[in-house]
N, C-alpha and C. Protein backbone atom coordinates (compact mmCIF):
# COMPACT_ATOMS: atom_id res chain seq x y z
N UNK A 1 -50.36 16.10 8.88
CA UNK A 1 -50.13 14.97 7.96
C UNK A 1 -51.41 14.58 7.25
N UNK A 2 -52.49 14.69 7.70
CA UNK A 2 -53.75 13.78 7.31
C UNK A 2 -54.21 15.24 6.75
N UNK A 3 -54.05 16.57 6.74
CA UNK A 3 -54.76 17.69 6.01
C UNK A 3 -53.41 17.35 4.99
N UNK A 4 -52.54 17.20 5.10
CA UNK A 4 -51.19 16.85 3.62
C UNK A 4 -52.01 16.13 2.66
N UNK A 5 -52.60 14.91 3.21
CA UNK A 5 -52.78 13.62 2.36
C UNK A 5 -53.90 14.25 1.70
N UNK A 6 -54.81 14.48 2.43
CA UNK A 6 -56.67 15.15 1.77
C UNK A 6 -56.32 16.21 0.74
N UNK A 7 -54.85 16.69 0.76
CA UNK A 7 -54.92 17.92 -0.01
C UNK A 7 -53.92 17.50 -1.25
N UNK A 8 -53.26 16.17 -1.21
CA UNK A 8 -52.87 15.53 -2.53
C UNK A 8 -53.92 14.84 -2.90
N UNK A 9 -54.87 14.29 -2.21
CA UNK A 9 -55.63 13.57 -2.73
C UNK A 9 -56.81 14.25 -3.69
N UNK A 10 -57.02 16.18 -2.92
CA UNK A 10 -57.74 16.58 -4.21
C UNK A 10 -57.21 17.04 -4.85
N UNK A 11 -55.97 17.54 -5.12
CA UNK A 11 -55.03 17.70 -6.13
C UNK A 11 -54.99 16.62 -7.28
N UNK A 12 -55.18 15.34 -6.92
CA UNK A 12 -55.11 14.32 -8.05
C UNK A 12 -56.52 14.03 -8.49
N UNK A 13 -57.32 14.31 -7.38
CA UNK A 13 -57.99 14.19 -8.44
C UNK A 13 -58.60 15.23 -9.48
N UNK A 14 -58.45 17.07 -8.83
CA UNK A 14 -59.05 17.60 -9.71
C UNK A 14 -58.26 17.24 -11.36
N UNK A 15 -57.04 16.49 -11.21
CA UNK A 15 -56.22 16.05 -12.11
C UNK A 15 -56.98 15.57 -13.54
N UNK A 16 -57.26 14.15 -12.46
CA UNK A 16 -57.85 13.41 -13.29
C UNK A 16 -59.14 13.64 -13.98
N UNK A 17 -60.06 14.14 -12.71
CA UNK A 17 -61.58 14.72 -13.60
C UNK A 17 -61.24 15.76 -14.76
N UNK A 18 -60.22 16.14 -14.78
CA UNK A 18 -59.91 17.04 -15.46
C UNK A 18 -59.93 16.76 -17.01
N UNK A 19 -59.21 15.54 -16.98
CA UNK A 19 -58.87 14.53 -18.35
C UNK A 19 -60.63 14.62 -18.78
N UNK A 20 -61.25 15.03 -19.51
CA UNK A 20 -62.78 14.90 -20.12
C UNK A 20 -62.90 14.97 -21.47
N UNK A 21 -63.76 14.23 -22.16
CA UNK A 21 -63.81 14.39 -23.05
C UNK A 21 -65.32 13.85 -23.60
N UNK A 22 -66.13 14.44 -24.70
CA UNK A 22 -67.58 14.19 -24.66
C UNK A 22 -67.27 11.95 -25.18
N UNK A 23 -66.57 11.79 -25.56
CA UNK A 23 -66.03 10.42 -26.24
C UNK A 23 -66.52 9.90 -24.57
N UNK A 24 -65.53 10.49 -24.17
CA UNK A 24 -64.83 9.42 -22.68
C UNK A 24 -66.27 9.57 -21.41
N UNK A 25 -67.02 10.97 -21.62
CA UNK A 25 -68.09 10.88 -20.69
C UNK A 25 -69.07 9.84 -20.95
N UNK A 26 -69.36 9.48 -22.23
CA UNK A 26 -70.04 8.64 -22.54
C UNK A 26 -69.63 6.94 -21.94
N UNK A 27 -68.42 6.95 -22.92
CA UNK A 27 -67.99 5.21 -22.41
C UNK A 27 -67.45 5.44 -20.80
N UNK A 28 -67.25 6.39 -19.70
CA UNK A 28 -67.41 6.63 -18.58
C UNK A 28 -68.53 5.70 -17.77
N UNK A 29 -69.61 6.64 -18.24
CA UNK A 29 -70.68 6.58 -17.41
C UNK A 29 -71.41 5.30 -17.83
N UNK A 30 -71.08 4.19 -19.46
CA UNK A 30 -71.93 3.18 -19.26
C UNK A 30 -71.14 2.21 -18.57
N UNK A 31 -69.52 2.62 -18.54
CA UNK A 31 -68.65 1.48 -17.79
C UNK A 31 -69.09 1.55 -16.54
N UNK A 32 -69.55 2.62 -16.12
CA UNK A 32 -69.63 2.62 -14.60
C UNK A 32 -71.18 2.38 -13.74
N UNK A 33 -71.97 1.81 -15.10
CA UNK A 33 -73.58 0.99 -14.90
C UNK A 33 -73.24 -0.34 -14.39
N UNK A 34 -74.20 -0.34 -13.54
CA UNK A 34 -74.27 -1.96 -13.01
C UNK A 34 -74.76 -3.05 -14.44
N UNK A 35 -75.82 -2.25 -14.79
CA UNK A 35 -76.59 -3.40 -15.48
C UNK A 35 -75.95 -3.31 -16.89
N UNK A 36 -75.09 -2.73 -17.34
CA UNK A 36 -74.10 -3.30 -18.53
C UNK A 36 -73.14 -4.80 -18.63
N UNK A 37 -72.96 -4.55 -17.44
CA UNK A 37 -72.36 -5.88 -17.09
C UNK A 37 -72.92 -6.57 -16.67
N UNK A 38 -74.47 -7.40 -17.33
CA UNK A 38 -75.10 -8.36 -17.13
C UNK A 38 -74.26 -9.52 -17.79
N UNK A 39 -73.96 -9.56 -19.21
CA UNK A 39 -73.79 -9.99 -19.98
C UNK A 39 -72.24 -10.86 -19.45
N UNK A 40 -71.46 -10.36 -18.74
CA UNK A 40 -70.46 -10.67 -18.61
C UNK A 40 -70.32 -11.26 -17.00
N UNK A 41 -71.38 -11.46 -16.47
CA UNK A 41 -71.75 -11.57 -14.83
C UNK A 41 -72.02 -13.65 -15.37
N UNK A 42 -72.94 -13.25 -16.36
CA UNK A 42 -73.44 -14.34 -16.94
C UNK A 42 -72.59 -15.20 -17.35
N UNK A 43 -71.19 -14.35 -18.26
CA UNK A 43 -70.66 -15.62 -19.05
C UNK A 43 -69.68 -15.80 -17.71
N UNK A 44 -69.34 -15.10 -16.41
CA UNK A 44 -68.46 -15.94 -15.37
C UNK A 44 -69.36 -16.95 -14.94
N UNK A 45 -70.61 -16.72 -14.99
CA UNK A 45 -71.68 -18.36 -13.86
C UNK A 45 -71.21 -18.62 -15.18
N UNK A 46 -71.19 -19.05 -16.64
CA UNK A 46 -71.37 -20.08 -16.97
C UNK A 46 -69.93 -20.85 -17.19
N UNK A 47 -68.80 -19.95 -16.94
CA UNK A 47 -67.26 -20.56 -16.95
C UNK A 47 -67.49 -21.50 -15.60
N UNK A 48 -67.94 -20.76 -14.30
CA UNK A 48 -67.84 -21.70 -13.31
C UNK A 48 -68.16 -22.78 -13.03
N UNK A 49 -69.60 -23.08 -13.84
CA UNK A 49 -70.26 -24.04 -14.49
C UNK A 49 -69.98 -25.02 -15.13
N UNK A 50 -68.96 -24.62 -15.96
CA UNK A 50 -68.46 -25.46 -16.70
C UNK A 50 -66.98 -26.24 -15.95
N UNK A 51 -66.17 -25.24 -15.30
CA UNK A 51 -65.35 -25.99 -14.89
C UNK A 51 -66.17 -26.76 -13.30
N UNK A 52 -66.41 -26.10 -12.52
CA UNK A 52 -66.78 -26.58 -11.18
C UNK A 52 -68.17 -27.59 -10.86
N UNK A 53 -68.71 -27.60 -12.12
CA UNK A 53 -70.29 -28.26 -12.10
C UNK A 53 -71.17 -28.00 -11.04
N UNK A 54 -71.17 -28.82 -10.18
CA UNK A 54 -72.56 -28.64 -9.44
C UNK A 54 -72.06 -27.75 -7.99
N UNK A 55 -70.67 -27.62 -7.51
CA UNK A 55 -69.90 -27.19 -6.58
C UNK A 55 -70.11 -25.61 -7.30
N UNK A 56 -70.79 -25.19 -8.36
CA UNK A 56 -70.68 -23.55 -8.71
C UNK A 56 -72.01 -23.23 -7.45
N UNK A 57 -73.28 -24.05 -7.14
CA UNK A 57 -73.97 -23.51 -6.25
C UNK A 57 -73.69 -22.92 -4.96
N UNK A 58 -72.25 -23.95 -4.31
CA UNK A 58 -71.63 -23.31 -3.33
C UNK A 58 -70.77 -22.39 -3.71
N UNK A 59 -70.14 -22.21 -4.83
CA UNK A 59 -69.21 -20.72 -4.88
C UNK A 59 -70.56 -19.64 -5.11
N UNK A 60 -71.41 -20.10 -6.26
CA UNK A 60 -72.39 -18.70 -5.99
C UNK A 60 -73.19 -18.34 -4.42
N UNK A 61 -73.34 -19.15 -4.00
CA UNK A 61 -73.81 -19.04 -2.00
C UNK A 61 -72.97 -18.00 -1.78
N UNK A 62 -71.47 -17.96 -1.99
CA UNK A 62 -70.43 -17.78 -1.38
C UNK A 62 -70.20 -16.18 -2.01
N UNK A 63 -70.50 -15.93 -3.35
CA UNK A 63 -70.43 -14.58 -4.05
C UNK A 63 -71.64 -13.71 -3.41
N UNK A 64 -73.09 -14.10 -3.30
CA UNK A 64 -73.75 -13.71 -2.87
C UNK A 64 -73.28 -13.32 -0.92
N UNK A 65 -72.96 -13.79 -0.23
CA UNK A 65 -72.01 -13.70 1.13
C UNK A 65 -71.83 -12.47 1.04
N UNK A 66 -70.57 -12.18 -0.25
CA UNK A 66 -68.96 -11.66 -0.41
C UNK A 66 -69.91 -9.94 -1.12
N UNK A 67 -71.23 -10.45 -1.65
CA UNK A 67 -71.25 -9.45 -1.95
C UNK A 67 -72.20 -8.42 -1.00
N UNK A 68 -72.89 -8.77 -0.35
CA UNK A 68 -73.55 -8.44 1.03
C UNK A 68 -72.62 -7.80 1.44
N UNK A 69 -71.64 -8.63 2.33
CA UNK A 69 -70.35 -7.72 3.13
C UNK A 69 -69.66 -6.71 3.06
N UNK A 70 -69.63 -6.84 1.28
CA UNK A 70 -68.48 -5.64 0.73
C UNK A 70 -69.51 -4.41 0.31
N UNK A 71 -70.72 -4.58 -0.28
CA UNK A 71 -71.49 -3.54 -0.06
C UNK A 71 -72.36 -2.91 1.52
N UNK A 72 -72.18 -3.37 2.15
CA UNK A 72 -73.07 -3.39 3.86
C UNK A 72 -71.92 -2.71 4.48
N UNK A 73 -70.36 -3.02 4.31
CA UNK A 73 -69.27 -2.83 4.72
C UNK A 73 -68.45 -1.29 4.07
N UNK A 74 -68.57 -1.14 2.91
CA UNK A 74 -68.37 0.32 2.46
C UNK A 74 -69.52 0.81 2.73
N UNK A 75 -70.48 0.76 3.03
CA UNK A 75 -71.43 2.02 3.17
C UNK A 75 -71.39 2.00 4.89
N UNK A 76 -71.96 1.05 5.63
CA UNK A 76 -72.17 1.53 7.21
C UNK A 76 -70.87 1.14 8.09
N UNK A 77 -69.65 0.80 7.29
CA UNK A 77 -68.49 0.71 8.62
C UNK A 77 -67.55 1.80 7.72
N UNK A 78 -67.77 2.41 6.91
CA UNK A 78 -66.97 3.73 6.16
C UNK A 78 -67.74 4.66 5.71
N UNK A 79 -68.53 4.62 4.39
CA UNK A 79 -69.08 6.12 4.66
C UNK A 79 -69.95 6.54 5.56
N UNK A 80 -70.92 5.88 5.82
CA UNK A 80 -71.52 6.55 7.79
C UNK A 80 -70.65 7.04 8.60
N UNK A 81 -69.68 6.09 8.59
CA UNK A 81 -68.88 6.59 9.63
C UNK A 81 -68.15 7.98 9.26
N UNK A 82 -67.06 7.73 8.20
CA UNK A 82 -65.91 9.17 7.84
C UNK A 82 -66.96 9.62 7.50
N UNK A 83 -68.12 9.92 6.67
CA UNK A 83 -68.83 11.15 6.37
C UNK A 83 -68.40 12.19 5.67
N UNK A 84 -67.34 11.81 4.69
CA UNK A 84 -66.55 12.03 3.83
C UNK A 84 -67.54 12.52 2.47
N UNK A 85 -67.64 14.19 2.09
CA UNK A 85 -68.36 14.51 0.92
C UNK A 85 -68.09 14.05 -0.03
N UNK A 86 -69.00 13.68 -1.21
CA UNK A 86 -68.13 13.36 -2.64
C UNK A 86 -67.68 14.60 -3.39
N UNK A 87 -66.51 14.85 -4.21
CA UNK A 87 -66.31 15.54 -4.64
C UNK A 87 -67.49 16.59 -5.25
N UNK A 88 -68.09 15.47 -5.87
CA UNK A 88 -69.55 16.62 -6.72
C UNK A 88 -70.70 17.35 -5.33
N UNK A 89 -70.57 16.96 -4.40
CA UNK A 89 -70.95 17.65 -3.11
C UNK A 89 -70.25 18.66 -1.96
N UNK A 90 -68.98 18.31 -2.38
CA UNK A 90 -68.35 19.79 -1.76
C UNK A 90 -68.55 21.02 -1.85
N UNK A 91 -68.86 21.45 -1.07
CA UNK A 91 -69.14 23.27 -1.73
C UNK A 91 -68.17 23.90 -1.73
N UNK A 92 -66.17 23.67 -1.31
CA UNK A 92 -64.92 24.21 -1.50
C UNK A 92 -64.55 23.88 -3.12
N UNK A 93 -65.03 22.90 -3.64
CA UNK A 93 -65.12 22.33 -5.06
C UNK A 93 -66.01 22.53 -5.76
N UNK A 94 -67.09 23.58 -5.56
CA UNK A 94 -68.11 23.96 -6.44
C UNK A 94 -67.86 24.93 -7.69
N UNK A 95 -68.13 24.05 -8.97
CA UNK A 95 -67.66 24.74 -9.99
C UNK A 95 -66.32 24.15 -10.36
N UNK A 96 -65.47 23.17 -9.77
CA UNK A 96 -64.67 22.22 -10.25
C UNK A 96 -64.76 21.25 -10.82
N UNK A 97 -65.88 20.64 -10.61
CA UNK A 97 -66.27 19.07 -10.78
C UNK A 97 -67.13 18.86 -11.85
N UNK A 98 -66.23 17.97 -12.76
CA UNK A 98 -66.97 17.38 -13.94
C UNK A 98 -67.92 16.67 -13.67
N UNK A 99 -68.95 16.71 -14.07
CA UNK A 99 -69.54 15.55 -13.53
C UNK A 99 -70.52 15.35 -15.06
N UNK A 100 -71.25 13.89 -14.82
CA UNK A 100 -71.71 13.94 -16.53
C UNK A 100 -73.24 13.28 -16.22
N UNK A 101 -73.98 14.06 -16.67
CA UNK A 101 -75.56 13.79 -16.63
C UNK A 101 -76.08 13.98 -15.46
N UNK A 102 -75.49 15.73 -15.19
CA UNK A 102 -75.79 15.73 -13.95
C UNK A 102 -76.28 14.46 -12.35
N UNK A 103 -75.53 13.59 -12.42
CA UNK A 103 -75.30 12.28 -11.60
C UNK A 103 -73.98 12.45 -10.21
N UNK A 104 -74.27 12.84 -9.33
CA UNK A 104 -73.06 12.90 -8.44
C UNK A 104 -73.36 11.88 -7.53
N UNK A 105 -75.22 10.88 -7.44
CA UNK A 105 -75.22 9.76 -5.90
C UNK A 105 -75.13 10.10 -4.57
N UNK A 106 -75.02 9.36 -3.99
CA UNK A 106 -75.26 9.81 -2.23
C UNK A 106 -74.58 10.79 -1.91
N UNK A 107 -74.66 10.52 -0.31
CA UNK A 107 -73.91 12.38 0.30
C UNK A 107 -72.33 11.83 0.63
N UNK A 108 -72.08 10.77 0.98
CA UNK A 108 -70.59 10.23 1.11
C UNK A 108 -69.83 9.42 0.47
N UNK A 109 -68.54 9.81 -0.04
CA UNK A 109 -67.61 8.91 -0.89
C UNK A 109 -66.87 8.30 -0.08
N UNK A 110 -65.87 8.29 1.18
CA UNK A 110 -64.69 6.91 1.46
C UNK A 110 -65.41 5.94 2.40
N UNK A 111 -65.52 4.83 1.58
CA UNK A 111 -64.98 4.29 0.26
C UNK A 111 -65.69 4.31 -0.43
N UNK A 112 -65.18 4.29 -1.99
CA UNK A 112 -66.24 3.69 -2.86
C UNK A 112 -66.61 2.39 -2.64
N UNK A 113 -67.86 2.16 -3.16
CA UNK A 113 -68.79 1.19 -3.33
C UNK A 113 -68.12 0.29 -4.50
N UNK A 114 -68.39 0.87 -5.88
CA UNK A 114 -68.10 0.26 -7.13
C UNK A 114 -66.68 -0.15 -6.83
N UNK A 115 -65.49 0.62 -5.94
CA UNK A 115 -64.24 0.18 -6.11
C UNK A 115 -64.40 -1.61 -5.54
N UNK A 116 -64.63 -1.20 -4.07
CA UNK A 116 -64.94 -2.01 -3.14
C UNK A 116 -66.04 -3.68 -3.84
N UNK A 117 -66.74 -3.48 -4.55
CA UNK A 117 -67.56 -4.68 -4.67
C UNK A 117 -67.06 -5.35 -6.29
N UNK A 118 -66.37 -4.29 -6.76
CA UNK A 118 -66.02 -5.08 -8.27
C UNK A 118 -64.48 -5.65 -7.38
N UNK A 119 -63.93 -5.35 -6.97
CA UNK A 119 -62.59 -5.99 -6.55
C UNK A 119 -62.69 -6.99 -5.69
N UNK A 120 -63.67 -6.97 -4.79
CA UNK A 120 -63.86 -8.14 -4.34
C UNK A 120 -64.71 -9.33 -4.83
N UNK A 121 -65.10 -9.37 -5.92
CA UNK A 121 -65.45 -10.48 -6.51
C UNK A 121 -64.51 -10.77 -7.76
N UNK A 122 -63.56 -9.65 -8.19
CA UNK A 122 -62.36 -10.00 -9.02
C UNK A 122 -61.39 -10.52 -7.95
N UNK A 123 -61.30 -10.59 -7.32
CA UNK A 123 -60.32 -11.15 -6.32
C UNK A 123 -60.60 -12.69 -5.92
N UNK A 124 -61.75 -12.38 -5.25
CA UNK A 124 -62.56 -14.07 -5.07
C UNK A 124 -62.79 -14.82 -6.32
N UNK A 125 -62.48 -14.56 -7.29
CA UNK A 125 -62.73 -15.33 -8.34
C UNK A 125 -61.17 -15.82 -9.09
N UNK A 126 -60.90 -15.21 -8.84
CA UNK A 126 -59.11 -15.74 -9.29
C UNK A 126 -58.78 -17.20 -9.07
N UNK A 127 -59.19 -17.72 -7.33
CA UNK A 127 -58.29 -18.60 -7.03
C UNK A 127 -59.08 -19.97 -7.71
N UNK A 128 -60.60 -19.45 -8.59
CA UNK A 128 -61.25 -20.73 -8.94
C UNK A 128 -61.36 -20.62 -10.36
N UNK A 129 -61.27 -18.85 -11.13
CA UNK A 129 -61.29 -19.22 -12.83
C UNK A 129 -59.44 -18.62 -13.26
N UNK A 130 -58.77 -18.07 -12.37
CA UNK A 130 -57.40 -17.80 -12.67
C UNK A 130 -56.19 -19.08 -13.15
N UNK A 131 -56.79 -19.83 -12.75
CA UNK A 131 -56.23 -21.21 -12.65
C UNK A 131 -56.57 -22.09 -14.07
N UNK A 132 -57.44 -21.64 -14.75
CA UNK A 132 -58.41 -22.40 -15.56
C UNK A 132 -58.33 -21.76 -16.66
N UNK A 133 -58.05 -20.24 -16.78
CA UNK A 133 -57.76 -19.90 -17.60
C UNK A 133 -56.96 -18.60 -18.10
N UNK A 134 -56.12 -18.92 -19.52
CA UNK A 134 -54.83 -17.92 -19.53
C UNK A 134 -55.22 -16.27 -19.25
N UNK A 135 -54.62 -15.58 -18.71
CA UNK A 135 -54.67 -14.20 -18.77
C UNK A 135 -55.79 -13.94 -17.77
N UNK A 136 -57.01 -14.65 -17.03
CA UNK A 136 -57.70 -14.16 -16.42
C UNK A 136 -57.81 -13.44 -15.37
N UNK A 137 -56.56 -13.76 -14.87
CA UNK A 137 -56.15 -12.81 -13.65
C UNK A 137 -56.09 -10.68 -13.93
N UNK A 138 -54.88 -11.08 -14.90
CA UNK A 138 -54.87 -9.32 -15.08
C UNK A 138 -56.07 -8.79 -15.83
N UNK A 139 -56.97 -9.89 -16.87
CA UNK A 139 -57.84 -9.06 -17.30
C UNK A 139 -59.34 -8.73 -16.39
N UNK A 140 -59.51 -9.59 -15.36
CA UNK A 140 -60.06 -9.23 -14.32
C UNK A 140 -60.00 -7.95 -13.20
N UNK A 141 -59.10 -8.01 -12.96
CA UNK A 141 -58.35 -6.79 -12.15
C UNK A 141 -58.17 -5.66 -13.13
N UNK A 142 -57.92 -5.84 -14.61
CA UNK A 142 -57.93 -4.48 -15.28
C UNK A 142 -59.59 -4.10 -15.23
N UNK A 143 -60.46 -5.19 -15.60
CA UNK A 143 -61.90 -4.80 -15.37
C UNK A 143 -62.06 -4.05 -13.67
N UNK A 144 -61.88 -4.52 -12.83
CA UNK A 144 -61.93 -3.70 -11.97
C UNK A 144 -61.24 -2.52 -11.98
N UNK A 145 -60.33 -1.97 -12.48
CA UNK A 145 -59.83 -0.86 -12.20
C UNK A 145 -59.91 -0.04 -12.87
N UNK A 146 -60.67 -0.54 -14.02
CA UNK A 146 -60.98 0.97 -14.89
C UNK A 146 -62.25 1.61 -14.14
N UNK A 147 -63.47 0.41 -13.62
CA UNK A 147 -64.42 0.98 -13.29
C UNK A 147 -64.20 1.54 -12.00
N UNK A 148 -63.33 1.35 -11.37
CA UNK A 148 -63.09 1.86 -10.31
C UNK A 148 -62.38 3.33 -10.85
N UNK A 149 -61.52 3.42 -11.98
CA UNK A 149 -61.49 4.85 -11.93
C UNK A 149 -62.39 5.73 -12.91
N UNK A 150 -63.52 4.70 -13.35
CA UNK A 150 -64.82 5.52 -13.89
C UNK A 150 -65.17 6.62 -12.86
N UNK A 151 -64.81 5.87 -11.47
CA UNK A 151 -65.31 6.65 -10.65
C UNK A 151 -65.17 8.18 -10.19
N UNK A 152 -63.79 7.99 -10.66
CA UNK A 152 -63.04 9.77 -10.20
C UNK A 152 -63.48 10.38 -11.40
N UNK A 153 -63.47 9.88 -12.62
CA UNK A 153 -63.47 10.41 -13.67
C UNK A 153 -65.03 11.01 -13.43
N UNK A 154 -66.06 10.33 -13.33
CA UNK A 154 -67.48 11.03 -13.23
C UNK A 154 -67.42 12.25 -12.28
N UNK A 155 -66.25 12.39 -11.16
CA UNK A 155 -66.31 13.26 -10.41
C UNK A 155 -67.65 12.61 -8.92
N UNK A 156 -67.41 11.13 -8.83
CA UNK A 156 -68.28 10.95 -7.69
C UNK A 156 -67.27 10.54 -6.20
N UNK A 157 -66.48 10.46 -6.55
CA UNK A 157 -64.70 9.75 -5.77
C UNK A 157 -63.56 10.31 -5.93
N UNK A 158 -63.07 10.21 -5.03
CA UNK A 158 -61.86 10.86 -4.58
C UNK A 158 -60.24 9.59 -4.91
N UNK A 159 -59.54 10.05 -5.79
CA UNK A 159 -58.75 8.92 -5.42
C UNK A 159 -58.25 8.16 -4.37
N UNK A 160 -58.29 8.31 -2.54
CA UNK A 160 -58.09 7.88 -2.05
C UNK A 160 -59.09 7.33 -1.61
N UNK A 161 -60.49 7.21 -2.00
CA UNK A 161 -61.77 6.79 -1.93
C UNK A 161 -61.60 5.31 -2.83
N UNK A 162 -60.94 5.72 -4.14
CA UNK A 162 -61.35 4.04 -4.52
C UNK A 162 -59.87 3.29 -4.01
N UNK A 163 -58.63 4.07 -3.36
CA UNK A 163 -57.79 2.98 -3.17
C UNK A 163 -58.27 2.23 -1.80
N UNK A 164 -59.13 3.06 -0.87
CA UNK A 164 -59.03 2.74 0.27
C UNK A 164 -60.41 1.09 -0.15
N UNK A 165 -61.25 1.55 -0.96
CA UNK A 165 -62.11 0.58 -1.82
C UNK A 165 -62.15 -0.54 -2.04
N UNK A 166 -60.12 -0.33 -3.36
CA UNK A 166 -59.64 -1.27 -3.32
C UNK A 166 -58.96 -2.55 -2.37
N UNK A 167 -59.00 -2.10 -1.14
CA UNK A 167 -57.96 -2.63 -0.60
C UNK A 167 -58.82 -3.23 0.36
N UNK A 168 -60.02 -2.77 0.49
CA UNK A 168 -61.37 -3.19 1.21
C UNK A 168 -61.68 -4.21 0.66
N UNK A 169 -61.90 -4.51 -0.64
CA UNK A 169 -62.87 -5.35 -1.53
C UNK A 169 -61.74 -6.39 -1.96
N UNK A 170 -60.51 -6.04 -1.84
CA UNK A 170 -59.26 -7.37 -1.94
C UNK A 170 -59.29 -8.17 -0.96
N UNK A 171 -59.32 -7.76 0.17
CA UNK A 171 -59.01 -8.02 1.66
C UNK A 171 -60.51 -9.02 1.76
N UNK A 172 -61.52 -8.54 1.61
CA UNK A 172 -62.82 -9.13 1.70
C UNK A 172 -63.08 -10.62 0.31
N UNK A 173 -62.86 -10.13 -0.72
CA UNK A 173 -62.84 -11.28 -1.41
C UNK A 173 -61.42 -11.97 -1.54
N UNK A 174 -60.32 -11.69 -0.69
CA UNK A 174 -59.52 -13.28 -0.54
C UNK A 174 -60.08 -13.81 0.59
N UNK A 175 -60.55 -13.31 1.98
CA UNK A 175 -60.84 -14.05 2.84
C UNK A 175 -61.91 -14.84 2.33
N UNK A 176 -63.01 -14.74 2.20
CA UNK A 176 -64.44 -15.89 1.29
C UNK A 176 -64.02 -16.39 0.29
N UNK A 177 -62.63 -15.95 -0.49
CA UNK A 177 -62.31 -17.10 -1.15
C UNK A 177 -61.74 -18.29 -0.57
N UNK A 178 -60.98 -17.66 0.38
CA UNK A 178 -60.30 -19.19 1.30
C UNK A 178 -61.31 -20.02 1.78
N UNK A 179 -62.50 -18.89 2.69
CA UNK A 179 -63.58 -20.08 2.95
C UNK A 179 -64.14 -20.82 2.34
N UNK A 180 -64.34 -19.92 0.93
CA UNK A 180 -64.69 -21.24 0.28
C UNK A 180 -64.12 -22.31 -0.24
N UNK A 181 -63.21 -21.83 -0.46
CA UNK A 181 -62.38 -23.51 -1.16
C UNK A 181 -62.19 -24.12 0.40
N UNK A 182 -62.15 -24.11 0.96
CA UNK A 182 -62.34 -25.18 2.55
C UNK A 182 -63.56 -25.47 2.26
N UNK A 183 -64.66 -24.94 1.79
CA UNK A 183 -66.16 -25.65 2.17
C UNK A 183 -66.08 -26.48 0.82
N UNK A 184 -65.54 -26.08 0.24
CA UNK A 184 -65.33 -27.12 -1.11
C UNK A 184 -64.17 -28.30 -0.75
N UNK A 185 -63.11 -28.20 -0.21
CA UNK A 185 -62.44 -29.32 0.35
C UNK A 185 -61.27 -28.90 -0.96
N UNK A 186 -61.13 -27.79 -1.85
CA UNK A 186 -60.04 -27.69 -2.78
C UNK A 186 -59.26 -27.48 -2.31
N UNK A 187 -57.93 -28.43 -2.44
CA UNK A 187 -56.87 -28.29 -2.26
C UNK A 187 -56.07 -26.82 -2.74
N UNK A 188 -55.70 -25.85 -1.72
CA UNK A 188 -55.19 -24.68 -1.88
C UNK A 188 -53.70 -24.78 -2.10
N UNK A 189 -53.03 -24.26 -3.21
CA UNK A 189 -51.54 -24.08 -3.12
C UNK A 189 -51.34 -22.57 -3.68
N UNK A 190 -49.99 -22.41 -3.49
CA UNK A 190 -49.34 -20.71 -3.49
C UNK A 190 -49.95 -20.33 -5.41
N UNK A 191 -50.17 -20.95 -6.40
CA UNK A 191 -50.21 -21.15 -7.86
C UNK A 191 -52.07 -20.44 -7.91
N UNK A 192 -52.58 -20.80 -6.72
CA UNK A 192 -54.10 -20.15 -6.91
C UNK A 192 -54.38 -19.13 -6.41
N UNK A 193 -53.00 -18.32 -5.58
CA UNK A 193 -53.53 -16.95 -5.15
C UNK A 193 -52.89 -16.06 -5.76
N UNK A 194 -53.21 -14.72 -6.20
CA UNK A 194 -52.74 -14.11 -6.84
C UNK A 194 -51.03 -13.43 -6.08
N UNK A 195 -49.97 -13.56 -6.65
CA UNK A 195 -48.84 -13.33 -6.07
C UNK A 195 -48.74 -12.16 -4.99
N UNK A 196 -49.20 -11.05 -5.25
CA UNK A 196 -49.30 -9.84 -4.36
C UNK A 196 -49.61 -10.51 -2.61
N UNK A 197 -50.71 -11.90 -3.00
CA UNK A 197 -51.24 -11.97 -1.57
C UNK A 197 -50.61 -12.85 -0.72
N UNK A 198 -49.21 -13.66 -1.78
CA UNK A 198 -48.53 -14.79 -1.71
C UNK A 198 -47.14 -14.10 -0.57
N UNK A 199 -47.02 -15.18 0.47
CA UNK A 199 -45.66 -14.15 1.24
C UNK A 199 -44.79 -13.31 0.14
């Protein structure tokens, strides 16, 4: 069963790396930079700011937490552990793998990192700017999920690498979101969590 799954899982993805194009390697690899998304890191402190005022110091305490965990947590309680090659490091996949600017990163993919830490701060952030404003929910979560499948696309992840990611970095930023709205004293109802997490 578990050699079944590993062997759809590189089936989809030699799929997807497959999809290339010199257009798409480009907007790929800057979607999938940390420091592109300064600009937009910035304008969430200053939404929070604006709605939460001086209570944004304890949600940023609280992002800083969320983001420790979810990066400390995909690397030494999953890839140390599974020891799981990245695609661009397999040597059964050598000569398969797109990869762009010659860039393949460490020696282990499950989980991703990028899946894992953009979803959990799109997640933790819902129940305090989803509320505040229209559409922020799906266009958050679409931001996470493209860069999360920047990831297969560069050929550094495996698709079951960023779902297992995803589900890491959801799980991690609803729990610190609950804590925090308790350390904030915000009244929680079913309208501030995203429905998926709702019974």
């Amino acid at each position: 069963m578990i050699e079944r799954i590993k062997e759809l899982d590189r089936n989809l993805f030699l799929l997807i790396n497959g999809w290339n194009s010199p257009f798409w390697d480009t907007a790929m690899y800057w979607l999938s930079d940390r420091l592109i998304w300064i600009p937009l890191y910035l304008l969430l402190i200053y939404f929070l700011i604006r709605y939460y005022k001086k209570q944004t110091i304890i949600i940023l305490l609280f992002v800083a937490i969320l983001m420790f965990l979810s990066d400390q947590t995909s690397v030494n309680l999953f890839k140390n552990i599974f020891q799981r090659l990245r695609p661009c490091h397999e040597p059964s996949l050598a000569g398969l793998v797109h990869t762009v600017r010659d860039k393949c990163g460490g020696q282990y993919s499950f989980v991703s990192s990028h899946a894992t830490n953009h979803f959990a701060i799109s997640v933790f952030l819902i129940p305090f700017l989803g509320k505040k404003m229209k559409y922020f929910t799906p266009l958050i979560l679409l931001w996470a999920a493209i860069i999360s499948y920047s990831r297969i696309y560069l050929g550094v992840h495996y698709p079951g690498d960023v779902i297992g990611g995803t589900i890491l970095g959801s799980a991690l930023g609803l729990a610190i979101a609950i804590i925090c709205q308790y350390a904030l004293k915000i009244p929680k109802t079913k309208s501030q969590i995203p429905n998926k997490f709702q019974d």
